[in-house]
N, C-alpha and C. Protein backbone atom coordinates (compact mmCIF):
# COMPACT_ATOMS: atom_id res chain seq x y z
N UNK A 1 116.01 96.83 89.29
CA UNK A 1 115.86 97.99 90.14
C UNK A 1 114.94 97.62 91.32
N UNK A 2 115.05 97.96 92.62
CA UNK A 2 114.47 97.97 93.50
C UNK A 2 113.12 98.63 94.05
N UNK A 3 112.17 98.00 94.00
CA UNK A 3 110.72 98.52 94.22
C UNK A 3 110.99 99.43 95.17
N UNK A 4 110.04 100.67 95.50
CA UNK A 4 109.81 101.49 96.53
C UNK A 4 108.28 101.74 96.82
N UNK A 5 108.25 101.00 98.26
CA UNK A 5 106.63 101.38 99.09
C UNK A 5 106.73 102.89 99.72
N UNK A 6 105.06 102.88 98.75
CA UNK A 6 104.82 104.41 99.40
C UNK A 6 103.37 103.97 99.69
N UNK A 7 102.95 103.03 99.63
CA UNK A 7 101.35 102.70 99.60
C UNK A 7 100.76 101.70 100.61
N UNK A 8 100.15 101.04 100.76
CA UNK A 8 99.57 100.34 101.89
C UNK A 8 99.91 98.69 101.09
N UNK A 9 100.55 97.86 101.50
CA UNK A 9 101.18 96.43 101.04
C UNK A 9 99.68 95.54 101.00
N UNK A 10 98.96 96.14 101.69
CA UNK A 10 97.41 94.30 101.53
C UNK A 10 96.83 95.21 101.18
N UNK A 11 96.77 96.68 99.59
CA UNK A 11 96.33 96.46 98.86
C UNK A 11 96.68 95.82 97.44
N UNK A 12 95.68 94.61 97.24
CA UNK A 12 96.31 93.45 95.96
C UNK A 12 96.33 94.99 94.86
N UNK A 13 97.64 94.81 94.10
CA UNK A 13 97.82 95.47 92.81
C UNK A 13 98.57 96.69 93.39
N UNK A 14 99.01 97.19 94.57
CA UNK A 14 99.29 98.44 94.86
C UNK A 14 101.05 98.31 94.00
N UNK A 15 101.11 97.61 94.01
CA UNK A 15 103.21 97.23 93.70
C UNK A 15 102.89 96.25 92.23
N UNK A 16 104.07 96.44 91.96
CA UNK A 16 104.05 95.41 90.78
C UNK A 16 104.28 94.18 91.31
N UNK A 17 105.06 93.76 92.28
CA UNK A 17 105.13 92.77 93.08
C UNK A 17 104.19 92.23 93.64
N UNK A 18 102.97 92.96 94.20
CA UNK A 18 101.91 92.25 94.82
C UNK A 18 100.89 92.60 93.83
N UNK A 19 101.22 93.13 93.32
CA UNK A 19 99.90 92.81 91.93
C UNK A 19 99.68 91.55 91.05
N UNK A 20 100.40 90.63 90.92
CA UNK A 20 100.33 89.39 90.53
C UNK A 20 100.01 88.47 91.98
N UNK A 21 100.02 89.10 92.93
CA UNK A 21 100.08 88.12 94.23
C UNK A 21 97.96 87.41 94.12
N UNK A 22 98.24 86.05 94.31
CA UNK A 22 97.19 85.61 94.52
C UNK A 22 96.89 85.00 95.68
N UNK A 23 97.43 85.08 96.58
CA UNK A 23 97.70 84.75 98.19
C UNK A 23 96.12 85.97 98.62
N UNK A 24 95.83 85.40 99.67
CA UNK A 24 94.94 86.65 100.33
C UNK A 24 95.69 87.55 100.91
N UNK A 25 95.24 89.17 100.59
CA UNK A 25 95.50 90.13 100.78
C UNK A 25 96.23 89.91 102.65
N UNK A 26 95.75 89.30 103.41
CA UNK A 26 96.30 89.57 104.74
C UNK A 26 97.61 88.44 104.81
N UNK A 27 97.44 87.65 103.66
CA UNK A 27 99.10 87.06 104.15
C UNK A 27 100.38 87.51 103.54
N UNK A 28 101.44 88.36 104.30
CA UNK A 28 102.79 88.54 103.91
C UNK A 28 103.31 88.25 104.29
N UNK A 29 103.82 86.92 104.33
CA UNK A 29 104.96 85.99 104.71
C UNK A 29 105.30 86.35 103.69
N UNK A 30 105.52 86.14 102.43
CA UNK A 30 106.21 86.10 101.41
C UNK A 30 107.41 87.84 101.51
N UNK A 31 107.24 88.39 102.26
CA UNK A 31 107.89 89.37 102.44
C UNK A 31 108.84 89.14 103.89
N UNK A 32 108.79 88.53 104.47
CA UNK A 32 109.27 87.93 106.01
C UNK A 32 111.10 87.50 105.15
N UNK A 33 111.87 87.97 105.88
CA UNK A 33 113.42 87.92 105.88
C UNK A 33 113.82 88.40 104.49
N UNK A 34 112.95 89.52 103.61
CA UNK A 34 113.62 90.33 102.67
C UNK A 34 114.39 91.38 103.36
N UNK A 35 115.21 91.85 102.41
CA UNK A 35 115.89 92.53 103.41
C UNK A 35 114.95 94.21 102.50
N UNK A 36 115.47 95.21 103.64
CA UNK A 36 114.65 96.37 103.46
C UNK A 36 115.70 97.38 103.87
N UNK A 37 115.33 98.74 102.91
CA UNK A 37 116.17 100.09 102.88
C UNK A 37 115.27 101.27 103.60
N UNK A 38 115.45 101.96 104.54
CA UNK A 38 114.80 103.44 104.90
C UNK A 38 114.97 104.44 103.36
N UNK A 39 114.13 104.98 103.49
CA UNK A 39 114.24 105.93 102.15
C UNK A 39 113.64 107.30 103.39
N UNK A 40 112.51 107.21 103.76
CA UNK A 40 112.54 108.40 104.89
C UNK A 40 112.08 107.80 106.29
N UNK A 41 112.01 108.27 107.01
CA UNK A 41 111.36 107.47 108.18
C UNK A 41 110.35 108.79 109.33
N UNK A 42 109.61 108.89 109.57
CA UNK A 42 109.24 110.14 110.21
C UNK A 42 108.56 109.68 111.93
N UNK A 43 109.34 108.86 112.76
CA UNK A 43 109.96 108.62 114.12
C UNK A 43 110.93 109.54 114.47
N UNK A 44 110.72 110.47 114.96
CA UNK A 44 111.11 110.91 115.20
C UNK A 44 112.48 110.73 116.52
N UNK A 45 111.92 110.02 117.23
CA UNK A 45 113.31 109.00 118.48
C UNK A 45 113.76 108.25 117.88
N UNK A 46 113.85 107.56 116.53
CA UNK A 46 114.71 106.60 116.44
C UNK A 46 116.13 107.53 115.68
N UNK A 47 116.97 106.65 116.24
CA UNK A 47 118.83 106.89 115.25
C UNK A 47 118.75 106.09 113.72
N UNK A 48 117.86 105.57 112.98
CA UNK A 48 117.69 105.19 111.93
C UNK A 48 117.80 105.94 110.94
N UNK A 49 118.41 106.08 109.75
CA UNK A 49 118.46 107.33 108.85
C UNK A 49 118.42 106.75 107.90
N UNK A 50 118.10 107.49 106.92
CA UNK A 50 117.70 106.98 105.36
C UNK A 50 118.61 106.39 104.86
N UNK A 51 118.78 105.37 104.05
CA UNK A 51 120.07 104.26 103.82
C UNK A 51 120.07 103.25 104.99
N UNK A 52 119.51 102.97 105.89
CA UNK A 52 119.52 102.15 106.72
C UNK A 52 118.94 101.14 106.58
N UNK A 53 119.65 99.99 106.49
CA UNK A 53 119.17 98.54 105.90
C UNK A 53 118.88 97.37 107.36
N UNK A 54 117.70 96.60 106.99
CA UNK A 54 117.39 95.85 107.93
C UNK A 54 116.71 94.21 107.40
N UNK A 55 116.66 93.65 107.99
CA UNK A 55 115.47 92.33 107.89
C UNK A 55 114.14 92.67 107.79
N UNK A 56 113.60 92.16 107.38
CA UNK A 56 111.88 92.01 107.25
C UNK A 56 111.98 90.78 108.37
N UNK A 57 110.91 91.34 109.77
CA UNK A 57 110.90 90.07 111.01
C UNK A 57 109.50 90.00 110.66
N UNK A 58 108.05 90.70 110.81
CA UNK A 58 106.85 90.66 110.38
C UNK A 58 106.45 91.68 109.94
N UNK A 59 104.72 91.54 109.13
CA UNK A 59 104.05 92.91 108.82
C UNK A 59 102.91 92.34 109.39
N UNK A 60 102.48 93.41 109.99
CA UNK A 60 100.85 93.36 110.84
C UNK A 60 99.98 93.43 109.82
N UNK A 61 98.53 93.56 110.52
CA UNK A 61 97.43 92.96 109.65
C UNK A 61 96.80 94.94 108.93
N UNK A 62 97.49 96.21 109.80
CA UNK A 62 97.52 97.46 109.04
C UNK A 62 98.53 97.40 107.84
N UNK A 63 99.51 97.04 107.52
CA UNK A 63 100.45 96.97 106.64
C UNK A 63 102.35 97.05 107.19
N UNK A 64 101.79 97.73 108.16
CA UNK A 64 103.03 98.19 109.38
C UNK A 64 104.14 97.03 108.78
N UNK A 65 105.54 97.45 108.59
CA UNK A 65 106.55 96.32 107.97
C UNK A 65 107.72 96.52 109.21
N UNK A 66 107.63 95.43 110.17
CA UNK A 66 108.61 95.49 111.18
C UNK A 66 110.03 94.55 110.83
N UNK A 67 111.10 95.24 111.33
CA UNK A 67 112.48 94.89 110.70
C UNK A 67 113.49 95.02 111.63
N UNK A 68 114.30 94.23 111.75
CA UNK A 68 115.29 94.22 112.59
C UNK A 68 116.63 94.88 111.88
N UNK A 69 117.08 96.10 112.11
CA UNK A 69 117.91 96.80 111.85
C UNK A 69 119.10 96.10 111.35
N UNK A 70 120.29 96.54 110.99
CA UNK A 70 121.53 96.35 110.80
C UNK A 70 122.20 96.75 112.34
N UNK A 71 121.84 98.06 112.37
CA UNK A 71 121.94 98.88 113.83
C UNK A 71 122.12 97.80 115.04
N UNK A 72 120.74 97.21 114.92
CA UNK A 72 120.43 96.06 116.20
C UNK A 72 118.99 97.12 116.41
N UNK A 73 118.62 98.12 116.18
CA UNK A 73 117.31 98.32 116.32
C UNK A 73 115.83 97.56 115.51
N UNK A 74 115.05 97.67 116.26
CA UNK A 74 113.82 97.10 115.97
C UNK A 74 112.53 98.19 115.50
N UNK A 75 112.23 98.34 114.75
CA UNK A 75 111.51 99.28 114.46
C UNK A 75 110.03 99.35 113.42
N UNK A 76 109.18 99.43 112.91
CA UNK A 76 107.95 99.05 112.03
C UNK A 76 107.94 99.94 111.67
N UNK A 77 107.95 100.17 109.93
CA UNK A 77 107.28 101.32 109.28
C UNK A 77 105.90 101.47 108.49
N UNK A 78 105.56 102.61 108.95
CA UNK A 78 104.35 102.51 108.44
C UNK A 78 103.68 102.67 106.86
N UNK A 79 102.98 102.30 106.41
CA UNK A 79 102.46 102.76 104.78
C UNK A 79 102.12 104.14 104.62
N UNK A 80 102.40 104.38 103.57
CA UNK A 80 101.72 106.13 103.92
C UNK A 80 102.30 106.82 104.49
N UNK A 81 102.95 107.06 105.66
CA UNK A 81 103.98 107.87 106.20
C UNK A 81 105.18 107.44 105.97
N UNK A 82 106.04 106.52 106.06
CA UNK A 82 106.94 106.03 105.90
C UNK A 82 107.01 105.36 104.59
N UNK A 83 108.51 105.83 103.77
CA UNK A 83 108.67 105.06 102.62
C UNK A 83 110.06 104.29 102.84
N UNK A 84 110.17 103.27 102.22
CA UNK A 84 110.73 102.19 102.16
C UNK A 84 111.13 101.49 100.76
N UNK A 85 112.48 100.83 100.49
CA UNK A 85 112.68 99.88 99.42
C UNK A 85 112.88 98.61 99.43
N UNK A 86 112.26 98.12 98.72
CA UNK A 86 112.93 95.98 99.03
C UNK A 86 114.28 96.15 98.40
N UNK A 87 115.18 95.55 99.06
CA UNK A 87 116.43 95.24 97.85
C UNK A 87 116.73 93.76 97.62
């Protein structure tokens, strides 16, 4: 089954996935070209809708997970406001 972020990613233990992570909290490469699902998105200008699948391109040093659409849009979601799934 596919994890779902609702929490902030560089906190160690927040996921079951990064809870075994022993990397320092600010490196997520290990998440760089997973691919990723919208579950809600609250951007209001973007055409992105829930079910919308993309690339993992980077995550900033807030948690922000930026992804290159299926669409061809480019977009970052945030922790905490925005939820998201790895698939």
């Amino acid at each position: 089954m596919a994890e779902q972020r609702t929490v902030n990613p560089l906190v160690v233990g927040s996921s079951p996935t990064l809870g075994a992570m022993t990397k320092s909290k600010y490196d997520m490469s290990h998440l760089l070209g997973r691919r990723i699902e919208i579950i809600t998105c609250t951007d209001r200008y973007t055409n992105l809708v829930p079910g919308s699948q993309g690339t993992v391109t980077a995550v900033d040093s807030n948690g922000t997970v930026f992804a290159k659409w299926d669409t061809g849009s480019i977009l970052g979601l945030i922790p905490g406001v925005d939820t998201w799934k790895y698939l």
